[in-house]
N, C-alpha and C. Protein backbone atom coordinates (compact mmCIF):
# COMPACT_ATOMS: atom_id res chain seq x y z
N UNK A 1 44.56 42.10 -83.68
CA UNK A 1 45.13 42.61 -84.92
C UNK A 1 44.43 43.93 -85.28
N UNK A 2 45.35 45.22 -85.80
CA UNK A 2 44.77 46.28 -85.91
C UNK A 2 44.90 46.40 -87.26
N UNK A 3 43.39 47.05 -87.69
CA UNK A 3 42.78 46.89 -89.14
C UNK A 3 43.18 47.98 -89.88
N UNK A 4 43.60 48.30 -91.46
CA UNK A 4 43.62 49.55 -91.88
C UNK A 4 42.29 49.91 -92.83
N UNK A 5 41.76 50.42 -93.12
CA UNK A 5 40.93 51.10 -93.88
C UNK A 5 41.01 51.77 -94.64
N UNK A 6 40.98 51.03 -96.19
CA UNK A 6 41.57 52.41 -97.34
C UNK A 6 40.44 52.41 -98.07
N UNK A 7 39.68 53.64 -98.42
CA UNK A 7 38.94 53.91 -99.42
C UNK A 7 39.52 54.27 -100.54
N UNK A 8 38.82 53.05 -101.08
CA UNK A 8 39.19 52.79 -102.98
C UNK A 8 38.51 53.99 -104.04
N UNK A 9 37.25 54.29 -103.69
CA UNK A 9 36.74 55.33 -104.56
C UNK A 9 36.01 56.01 -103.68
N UNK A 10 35.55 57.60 -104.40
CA UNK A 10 34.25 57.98 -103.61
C UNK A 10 33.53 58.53 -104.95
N UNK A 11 31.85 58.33 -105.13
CA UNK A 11 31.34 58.72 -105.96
C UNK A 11 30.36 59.74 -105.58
N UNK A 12 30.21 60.85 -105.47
CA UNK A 12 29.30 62.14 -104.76
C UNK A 12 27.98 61.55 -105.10
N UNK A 13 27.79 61.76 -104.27
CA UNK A 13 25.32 62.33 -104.44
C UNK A 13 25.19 62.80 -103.36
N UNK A 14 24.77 64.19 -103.58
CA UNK A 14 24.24 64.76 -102.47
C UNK A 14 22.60 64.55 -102.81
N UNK A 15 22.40 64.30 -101.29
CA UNK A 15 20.65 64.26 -100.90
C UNK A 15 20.59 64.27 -99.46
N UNK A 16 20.44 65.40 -98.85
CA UNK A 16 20.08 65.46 -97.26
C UNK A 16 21.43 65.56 -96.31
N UNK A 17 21.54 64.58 -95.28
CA UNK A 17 23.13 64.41 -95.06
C UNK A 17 23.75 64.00 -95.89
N UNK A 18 23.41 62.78 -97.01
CA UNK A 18 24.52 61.81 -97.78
C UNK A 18 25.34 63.11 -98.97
N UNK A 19 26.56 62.65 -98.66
CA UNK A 19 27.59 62.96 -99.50
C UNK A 19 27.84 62.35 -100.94
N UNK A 20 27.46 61.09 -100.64
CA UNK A 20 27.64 60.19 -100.96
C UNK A 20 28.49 58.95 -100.99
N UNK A 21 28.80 58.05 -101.72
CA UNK A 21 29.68 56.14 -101.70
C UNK A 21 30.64 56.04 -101.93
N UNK A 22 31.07 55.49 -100.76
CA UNK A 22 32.70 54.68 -100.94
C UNK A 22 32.85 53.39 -100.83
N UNK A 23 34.05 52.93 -101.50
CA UNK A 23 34.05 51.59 -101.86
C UNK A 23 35.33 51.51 -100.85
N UNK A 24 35.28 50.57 -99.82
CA UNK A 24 36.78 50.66 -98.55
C UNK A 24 37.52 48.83 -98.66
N UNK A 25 38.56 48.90 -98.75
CA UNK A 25 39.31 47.64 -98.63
C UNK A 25 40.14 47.82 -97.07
N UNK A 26 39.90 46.47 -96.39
CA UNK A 26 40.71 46.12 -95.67
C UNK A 26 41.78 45.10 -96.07
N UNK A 27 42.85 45.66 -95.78
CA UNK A 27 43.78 44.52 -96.60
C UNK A 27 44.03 43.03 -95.76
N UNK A 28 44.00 43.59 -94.15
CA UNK A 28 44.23 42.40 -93.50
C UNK A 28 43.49 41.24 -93.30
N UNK A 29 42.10 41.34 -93.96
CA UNK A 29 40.76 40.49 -94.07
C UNK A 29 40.85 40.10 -95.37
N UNK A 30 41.77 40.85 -96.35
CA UNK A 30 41.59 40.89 -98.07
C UNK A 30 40.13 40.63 -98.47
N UNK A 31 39.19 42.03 -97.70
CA UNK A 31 38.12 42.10 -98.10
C UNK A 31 37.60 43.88 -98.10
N UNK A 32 36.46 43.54 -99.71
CA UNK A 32 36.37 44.65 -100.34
C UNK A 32 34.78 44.99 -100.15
N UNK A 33 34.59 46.33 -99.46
CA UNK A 33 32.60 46.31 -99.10
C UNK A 33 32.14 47.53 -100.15
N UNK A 34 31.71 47.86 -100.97
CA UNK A 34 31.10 48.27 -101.67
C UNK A 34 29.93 49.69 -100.86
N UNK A 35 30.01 50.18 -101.80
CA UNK A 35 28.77 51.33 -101.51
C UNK A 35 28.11 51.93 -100.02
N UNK A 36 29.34 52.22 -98.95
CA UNK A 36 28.88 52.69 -98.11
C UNK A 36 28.50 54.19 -98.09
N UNK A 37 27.37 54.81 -97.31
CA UNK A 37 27.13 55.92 -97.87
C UNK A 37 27.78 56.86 -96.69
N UNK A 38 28.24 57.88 -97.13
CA UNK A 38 29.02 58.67 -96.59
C UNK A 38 28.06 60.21 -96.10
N UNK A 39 28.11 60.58 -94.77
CA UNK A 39 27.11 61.78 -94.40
C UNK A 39 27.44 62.79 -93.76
N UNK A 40 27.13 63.97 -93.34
CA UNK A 40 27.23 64.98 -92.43
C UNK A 40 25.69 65.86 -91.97
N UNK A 41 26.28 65.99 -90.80
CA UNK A 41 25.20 66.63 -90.31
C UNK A 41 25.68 67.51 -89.04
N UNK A 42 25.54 68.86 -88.94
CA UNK A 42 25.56 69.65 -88.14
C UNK A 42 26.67 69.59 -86.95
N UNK A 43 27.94 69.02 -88.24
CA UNK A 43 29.49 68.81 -88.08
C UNK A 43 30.23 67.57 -87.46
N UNK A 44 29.11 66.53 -87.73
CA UNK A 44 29.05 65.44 -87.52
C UNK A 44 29.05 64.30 -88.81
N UNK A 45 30.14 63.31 -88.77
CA UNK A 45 30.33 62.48 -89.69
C UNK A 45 30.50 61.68 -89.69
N UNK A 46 29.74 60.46 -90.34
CA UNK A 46 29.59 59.24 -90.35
C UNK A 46 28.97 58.29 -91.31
N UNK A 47 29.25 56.97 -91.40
CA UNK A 47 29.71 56.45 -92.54
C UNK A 47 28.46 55.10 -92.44
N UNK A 48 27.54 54.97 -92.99
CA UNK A 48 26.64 53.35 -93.29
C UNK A 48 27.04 52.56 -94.07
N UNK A 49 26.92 51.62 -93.66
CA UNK A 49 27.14 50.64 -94.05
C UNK A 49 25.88 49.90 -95.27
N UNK A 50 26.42 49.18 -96.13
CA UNK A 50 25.41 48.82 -97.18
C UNK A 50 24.01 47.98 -96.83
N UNK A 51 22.74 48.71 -97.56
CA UNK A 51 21.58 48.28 -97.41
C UNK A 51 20.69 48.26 -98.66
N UNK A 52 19.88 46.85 -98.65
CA UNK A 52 19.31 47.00 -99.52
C UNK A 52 17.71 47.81 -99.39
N UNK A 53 16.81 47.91 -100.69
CA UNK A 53 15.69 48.39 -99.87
C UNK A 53 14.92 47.41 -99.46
N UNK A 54 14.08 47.53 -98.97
CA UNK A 54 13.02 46.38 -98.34
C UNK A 54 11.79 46.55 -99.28
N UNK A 55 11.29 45.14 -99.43
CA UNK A 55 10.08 45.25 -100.62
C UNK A 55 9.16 44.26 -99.92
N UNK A 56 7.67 44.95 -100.19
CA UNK A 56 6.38 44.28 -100.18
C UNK A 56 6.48 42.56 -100.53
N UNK A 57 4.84 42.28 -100.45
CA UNK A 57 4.86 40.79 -100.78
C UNK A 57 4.86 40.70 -102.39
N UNK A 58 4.11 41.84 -103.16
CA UNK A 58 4.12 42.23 -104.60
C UNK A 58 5.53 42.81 -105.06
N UNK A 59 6.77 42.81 -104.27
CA UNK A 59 7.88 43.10 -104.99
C UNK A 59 8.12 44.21 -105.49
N UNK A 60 7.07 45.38 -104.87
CA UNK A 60 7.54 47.07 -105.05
C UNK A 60 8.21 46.74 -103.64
N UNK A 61 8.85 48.35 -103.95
CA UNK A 61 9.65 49.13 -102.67
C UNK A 61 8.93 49.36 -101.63
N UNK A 62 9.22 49.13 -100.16
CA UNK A 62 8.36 49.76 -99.40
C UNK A 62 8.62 50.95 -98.81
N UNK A 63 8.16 51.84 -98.31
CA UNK A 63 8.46 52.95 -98.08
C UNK A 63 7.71 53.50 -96.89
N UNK A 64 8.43 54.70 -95.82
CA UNK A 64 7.41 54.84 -94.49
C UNK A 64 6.42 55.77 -94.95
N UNK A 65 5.31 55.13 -94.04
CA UNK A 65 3.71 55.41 -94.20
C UNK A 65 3.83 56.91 -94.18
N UNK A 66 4.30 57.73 -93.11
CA UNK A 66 4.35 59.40 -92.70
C UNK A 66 5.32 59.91 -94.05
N UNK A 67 6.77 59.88 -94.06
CA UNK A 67 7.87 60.58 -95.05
C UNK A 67 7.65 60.37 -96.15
N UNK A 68 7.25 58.68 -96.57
CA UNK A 68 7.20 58.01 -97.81
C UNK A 68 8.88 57.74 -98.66
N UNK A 69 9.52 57.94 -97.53
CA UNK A 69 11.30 57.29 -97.86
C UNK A 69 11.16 55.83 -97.89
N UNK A 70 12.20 55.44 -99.31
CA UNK A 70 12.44 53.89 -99.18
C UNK A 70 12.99 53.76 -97.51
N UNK A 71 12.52 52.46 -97.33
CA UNK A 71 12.90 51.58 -95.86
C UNK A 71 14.00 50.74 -96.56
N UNK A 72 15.18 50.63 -95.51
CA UNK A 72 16.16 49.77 -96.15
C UNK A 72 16.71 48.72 -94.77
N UNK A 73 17.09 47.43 -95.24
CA UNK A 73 17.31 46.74 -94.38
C UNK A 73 18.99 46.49 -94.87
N UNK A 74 19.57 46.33 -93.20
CA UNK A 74 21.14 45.72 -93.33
C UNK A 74 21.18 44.69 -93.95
N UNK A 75 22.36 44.80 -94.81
CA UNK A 75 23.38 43.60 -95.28
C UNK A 75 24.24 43.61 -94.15
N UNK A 76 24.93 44.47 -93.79
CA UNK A 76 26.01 44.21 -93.22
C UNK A 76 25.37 45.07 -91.39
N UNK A 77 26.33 44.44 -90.26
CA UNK A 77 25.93 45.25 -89.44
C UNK A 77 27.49 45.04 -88.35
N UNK A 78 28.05 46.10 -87.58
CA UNK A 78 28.48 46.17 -86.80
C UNK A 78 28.28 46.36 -84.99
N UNK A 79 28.16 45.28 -84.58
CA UNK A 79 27.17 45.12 -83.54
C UNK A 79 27.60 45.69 -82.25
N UNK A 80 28.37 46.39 -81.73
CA UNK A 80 28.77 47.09 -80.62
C UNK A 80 29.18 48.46 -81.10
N UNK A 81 28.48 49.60 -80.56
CA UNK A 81 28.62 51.15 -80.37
C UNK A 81 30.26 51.74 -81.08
N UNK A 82 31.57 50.91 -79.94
CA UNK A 82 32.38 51.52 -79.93
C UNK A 82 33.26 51.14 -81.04
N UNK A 83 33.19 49.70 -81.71
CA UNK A 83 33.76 49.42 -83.13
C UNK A 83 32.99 50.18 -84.03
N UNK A 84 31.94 50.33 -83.88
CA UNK A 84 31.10 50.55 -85.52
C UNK A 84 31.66 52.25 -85.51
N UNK A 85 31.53 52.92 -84.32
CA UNK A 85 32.25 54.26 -84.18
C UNK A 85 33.40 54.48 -84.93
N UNK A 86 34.29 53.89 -84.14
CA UNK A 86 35.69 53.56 -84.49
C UNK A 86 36.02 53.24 -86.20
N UNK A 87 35.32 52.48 -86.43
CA UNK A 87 34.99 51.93 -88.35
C UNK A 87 34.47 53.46 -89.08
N UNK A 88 33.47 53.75 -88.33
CA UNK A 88 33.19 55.15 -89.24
C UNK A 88 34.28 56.19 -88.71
N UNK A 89 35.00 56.47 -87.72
CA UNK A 89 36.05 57.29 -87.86
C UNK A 89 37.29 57.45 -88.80
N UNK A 90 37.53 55.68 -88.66
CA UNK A 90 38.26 55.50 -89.28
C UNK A 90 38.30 55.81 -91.35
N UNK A 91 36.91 55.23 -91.30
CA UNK A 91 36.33 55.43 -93.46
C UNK A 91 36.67 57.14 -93.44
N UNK A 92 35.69 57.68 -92.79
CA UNK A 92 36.24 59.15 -92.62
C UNK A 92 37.68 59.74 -92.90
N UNK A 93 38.49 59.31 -92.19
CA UNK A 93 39.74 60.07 -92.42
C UNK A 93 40.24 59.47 -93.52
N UNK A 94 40.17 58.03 -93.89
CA UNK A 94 40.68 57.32 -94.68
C UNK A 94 40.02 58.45 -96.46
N UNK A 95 38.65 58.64 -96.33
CA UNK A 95 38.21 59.44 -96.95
C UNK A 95 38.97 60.29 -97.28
N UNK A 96 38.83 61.37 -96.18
CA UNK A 96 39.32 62.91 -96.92
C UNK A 96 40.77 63.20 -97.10
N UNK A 97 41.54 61.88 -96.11
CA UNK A 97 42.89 61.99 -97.02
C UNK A 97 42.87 61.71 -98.38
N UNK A 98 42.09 60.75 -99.18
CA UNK A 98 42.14 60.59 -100.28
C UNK A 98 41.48 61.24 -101.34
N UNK A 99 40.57 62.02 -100.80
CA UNK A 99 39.52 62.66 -101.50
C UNK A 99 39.44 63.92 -100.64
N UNK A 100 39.36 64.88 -100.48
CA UNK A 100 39.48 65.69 -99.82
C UNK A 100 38.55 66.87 -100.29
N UNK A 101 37.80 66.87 -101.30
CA UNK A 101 37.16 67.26 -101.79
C UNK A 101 35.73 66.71 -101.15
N UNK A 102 35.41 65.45 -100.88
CA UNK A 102 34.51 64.85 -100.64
C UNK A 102 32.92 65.42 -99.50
N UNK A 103 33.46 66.31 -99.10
CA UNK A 103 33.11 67.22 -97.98
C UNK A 103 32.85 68.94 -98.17
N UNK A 104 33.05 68.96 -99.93
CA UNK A 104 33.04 70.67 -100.45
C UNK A 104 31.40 70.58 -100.60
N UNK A 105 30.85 71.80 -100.49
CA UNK A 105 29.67 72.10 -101.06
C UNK A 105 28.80 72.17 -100.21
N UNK A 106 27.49 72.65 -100.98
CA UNK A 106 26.13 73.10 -100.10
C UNK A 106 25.39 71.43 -100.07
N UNK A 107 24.78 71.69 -99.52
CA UNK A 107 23.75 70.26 -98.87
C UNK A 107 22.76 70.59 -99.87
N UNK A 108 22.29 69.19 -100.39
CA UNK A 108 21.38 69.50 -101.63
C UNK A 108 20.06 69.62 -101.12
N UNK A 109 19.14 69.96 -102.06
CA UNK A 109 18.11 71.03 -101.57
C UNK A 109 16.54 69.75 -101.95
């Protein structure tokens, strides 16, 4: 069975690659995934899937020792190369047909 992919919203934040979140429904699963983050990089685009951050035994954030970026672990994961590809090609176009804007602007600083 071949899946469609409609993104329901997109909400901007730029920081680095992220564009920022879309919220995508598949209708044929009648299921709705929340807050994937949307990116580009050096004309390359692609779509993550939702993560939370990862926290200590004291219940702060943890973050890497060198960058000091939150560390985030999957909720969700797509486990072979050529679907999870295919899934972010697909949020993509599903994207900028609907939003088309989603992709204007300078990369935040």
């Amino acid at each position: 069975m071949k899946h469609t992919i409609e993104v329901e919203n997109f909400r901007p934040h730029r920081s680095g690659t992220l564009y920022g979140f879309v919220t995508v429904f598949i209708p044929q699963m009648h299921l709705r995934i929340r807050e994937l983050t949307v990116h580009e990089k050096n004309g390359q685009r692609w779509v993550g899937l939702p993560a939370r951050p990862q926290l200590t035994k004291d219940g702060s954030v943890r973050r890497d020792d060198q960058t000091g970026k939150v560390l985030y672990a999957n909720i969700l994961e797509i486990t072979d190369r050529a679907t999870r590809d295919a899934f972010s090609e697909c949020t993509i176009a599903s994207l900028v047909a609907g939003f088309p804007e989603a992709f204007n602007g300078e990369a935040a600083s």
